[in-house]
N, C-alpha and C. Protein backbone atom coordinates (compact mmCIF):
# COMPACT_ATOMS: atom_id res chain seq x y z
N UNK A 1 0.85 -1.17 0.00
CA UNK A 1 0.00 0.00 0.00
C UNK A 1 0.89 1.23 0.00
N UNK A 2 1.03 1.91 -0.67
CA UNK A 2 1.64 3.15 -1.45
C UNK A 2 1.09 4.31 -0.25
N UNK A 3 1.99 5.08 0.32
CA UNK A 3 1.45 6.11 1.29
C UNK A 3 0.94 6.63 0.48
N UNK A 4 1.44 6.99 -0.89
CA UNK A 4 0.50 8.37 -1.77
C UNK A 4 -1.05 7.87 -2.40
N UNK A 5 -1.21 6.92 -2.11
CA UNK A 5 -2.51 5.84 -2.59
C UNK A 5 -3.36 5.48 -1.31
N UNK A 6 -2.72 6.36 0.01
CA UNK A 6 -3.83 5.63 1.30
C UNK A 6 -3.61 6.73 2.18
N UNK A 7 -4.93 7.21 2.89
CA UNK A 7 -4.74 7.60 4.29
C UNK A 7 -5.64 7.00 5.11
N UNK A 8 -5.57 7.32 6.51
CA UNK A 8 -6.29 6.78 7.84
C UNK A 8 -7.21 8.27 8.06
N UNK A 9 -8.00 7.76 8.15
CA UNK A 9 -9.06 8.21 8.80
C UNK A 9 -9.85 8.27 10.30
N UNK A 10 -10.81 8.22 10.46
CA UNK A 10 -11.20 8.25 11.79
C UNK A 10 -11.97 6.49 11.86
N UNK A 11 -12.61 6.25 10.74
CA UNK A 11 -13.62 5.22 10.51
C UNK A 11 -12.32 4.09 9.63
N UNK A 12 -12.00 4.55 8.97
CA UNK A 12 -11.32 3.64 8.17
C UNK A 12 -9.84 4.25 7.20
N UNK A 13 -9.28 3.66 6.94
CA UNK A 13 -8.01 4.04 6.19
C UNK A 13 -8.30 3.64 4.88
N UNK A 14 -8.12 4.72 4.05
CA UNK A 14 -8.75 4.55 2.51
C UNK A 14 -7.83 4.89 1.37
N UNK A 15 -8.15 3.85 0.46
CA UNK A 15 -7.38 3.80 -0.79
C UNK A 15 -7.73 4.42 -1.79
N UNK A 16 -6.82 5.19 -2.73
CA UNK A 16 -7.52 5.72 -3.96
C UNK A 16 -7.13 4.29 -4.89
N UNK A 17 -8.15 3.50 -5.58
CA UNK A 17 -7.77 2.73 -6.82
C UNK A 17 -8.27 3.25 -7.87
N UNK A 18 -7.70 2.76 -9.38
CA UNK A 18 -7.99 2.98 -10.49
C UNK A 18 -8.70 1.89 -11.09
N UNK A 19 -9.87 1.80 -11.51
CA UNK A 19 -10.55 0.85 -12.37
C UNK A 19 -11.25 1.05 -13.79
N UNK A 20 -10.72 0.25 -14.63
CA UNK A 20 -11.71 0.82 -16.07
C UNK A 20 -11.53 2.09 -16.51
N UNK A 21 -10.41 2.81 -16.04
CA UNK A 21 -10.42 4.52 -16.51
C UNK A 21 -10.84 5.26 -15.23
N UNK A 22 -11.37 4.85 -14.24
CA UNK A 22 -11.85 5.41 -12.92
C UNK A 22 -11.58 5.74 -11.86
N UNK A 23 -10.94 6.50 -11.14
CA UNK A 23 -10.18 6.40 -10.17
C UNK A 23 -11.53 6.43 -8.95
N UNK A 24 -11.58 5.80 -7.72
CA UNK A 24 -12.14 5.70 -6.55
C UNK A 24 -11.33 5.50 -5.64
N UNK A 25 -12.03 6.46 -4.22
CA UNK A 25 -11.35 6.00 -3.39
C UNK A 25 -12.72 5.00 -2.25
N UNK A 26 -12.08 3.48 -1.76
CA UNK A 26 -12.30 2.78 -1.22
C UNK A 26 -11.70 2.54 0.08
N UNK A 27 -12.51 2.28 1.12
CA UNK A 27 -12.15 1.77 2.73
C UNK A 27 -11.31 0.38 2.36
N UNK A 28 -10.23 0.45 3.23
CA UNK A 28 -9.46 -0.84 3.54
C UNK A 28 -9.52 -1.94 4.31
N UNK A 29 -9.62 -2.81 4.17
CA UNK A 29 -9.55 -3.87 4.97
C UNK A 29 -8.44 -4.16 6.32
N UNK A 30 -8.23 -3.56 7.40
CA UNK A 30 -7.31 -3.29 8.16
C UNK A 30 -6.68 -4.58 8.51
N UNK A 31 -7.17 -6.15 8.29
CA UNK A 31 -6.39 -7.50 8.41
C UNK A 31 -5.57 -7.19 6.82
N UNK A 32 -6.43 -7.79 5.78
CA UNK A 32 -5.35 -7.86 4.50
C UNK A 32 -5.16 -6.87 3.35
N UNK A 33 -5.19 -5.33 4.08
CA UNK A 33 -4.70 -4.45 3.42
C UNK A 33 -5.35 -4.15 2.22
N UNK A 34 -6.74 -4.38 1.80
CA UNK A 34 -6.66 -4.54 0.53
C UNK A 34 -8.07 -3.88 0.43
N UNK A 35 -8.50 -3.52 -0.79
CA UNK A 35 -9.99 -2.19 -1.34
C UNK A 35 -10.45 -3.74 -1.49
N UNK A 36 -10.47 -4.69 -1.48
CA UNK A 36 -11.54 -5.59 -1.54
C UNK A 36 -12.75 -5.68 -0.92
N UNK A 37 -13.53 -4.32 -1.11
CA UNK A 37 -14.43 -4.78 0.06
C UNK A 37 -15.79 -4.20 -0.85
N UNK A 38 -16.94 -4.16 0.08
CA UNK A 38 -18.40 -4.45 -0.55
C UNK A 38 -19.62 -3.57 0.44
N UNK A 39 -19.92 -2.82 0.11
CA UNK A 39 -20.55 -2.09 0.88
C UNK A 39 -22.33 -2.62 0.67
N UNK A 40 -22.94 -2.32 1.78
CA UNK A 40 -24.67 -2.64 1.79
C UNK A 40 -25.51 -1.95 2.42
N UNK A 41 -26.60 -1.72 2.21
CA UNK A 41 -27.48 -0.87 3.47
C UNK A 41 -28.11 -1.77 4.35
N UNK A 42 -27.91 -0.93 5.23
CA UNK A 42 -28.98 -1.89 6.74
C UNK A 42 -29.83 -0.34 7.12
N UNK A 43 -30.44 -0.15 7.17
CA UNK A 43 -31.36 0.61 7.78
C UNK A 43 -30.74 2.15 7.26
N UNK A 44 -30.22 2.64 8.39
CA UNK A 44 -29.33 4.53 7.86
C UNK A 44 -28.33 4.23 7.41
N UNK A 45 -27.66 2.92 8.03
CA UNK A 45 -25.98 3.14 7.93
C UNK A 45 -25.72 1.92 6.81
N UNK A 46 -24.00 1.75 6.76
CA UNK A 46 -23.58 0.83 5.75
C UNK A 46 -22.50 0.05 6.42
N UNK A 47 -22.88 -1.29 5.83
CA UNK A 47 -22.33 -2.38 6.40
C UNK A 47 -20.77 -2.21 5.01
N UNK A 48 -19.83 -2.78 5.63
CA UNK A 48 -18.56 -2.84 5.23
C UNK A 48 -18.08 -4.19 5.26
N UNK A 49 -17.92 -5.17 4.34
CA UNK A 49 -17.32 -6.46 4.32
C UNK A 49 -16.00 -6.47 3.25
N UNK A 50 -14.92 -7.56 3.79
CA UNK A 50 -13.86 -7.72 3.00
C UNK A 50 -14.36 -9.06 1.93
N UNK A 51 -13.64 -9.40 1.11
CA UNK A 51 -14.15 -10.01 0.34
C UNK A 51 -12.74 -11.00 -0.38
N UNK A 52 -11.62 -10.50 0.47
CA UNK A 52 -9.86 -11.17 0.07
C UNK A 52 -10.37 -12.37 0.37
N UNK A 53 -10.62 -12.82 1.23
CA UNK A 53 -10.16 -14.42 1.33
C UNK A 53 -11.72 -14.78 1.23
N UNK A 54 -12.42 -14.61 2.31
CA UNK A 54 -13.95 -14.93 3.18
C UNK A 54 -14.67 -13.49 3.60
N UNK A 55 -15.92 -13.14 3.27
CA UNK A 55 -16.54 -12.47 3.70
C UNK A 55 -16.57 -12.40 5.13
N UNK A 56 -16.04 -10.82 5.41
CA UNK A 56 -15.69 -10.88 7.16
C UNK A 56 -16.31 -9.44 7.27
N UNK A 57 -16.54 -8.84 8.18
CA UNK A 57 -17.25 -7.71 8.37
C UNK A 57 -16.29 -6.67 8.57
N UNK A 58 -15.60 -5.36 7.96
CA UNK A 58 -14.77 -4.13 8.05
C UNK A 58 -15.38 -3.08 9.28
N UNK A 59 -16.91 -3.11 8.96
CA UNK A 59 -17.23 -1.99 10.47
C UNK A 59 -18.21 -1.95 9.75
N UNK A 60 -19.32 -1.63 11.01
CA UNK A 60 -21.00 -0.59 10.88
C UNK A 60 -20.96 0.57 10.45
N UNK A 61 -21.10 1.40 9.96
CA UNK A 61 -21.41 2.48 10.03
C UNK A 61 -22.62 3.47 9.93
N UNK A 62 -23.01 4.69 10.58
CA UNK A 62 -23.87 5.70 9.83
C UNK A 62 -23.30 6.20 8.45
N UNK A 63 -24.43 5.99 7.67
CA UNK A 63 -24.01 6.22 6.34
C UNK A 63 -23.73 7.74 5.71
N UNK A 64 -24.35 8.79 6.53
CA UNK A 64 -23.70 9.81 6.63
C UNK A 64 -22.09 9.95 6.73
N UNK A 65 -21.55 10.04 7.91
CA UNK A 65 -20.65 9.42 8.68
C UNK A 65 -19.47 9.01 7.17
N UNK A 66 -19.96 7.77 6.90
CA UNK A 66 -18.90 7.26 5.66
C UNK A 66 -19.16 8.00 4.67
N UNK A 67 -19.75 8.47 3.93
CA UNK A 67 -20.03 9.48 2.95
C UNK A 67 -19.40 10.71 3.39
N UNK A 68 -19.43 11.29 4.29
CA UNK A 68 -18.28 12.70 4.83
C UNK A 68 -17.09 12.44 4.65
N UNK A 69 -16.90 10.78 5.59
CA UNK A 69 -14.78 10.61 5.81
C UNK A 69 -14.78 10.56 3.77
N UNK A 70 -15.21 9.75 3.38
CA UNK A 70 -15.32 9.38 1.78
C UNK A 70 -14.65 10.38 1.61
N UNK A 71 -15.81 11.51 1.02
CA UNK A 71 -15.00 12.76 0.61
C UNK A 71 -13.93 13.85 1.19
N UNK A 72 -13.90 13.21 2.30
CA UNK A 72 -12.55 13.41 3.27
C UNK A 72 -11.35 12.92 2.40
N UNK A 73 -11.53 11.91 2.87
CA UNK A 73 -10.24 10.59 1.98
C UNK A 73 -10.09 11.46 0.40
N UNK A 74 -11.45 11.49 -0.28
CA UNK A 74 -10.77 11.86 -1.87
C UNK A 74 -10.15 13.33 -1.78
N UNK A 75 -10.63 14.29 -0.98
CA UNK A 75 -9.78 15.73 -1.09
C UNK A 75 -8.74 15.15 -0.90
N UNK A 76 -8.38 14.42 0.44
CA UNK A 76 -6.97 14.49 0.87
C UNK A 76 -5.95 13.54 -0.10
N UNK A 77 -6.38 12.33 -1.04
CA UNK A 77 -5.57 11.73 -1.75
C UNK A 77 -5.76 12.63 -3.79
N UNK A 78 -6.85 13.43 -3.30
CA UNK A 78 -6.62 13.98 -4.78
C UNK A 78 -5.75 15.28 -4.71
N UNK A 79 -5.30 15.38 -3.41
CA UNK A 79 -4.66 17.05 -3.67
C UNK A 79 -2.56 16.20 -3.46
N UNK A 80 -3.13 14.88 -2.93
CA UNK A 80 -1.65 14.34 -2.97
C UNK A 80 -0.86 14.35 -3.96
N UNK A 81 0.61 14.26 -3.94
CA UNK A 81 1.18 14.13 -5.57
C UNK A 81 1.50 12.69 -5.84
């Protein structure tokens, strides 16, 4: 994991990846390091699962909440060099 490709956050430490022409930034999996993960709704908030080896749970969240750090994470890795 590339410091210029990740920061920590309060909720999660997030990756900018590139897909298909796309750049996103995605929550990390804090066991195997990796944007493998899968987001879902439960009620307000969003469920966070890894998806590397076995579906394992990353954290609960208010979906507010992850949608703020989100665009937290992309200012702070899009103003990176």
């Amino acid at each position: 994991m590339s410091p210029n490709n990740s920061c920590k956050l309060s909720l999660f430490t997030w990756m900018r990846v590139e897909s298909d022409g796309q750049k996103n930034v995605l929550p990390v999996c804090p066991i195997h390091l990796s944007p493998k993960v899968r987001f879902g709704n439960f009620g307000t908030g969003i469920i966070v699962t890894c998806h590397e080896t076995k579906n394992h749970l990353v954290r609960l969240c208010d979906r507010q909440e992850f949608e703020t750090e989100q665009e937290q994470a992309r200012a702070k890795l899009d103003s990176d060099p």
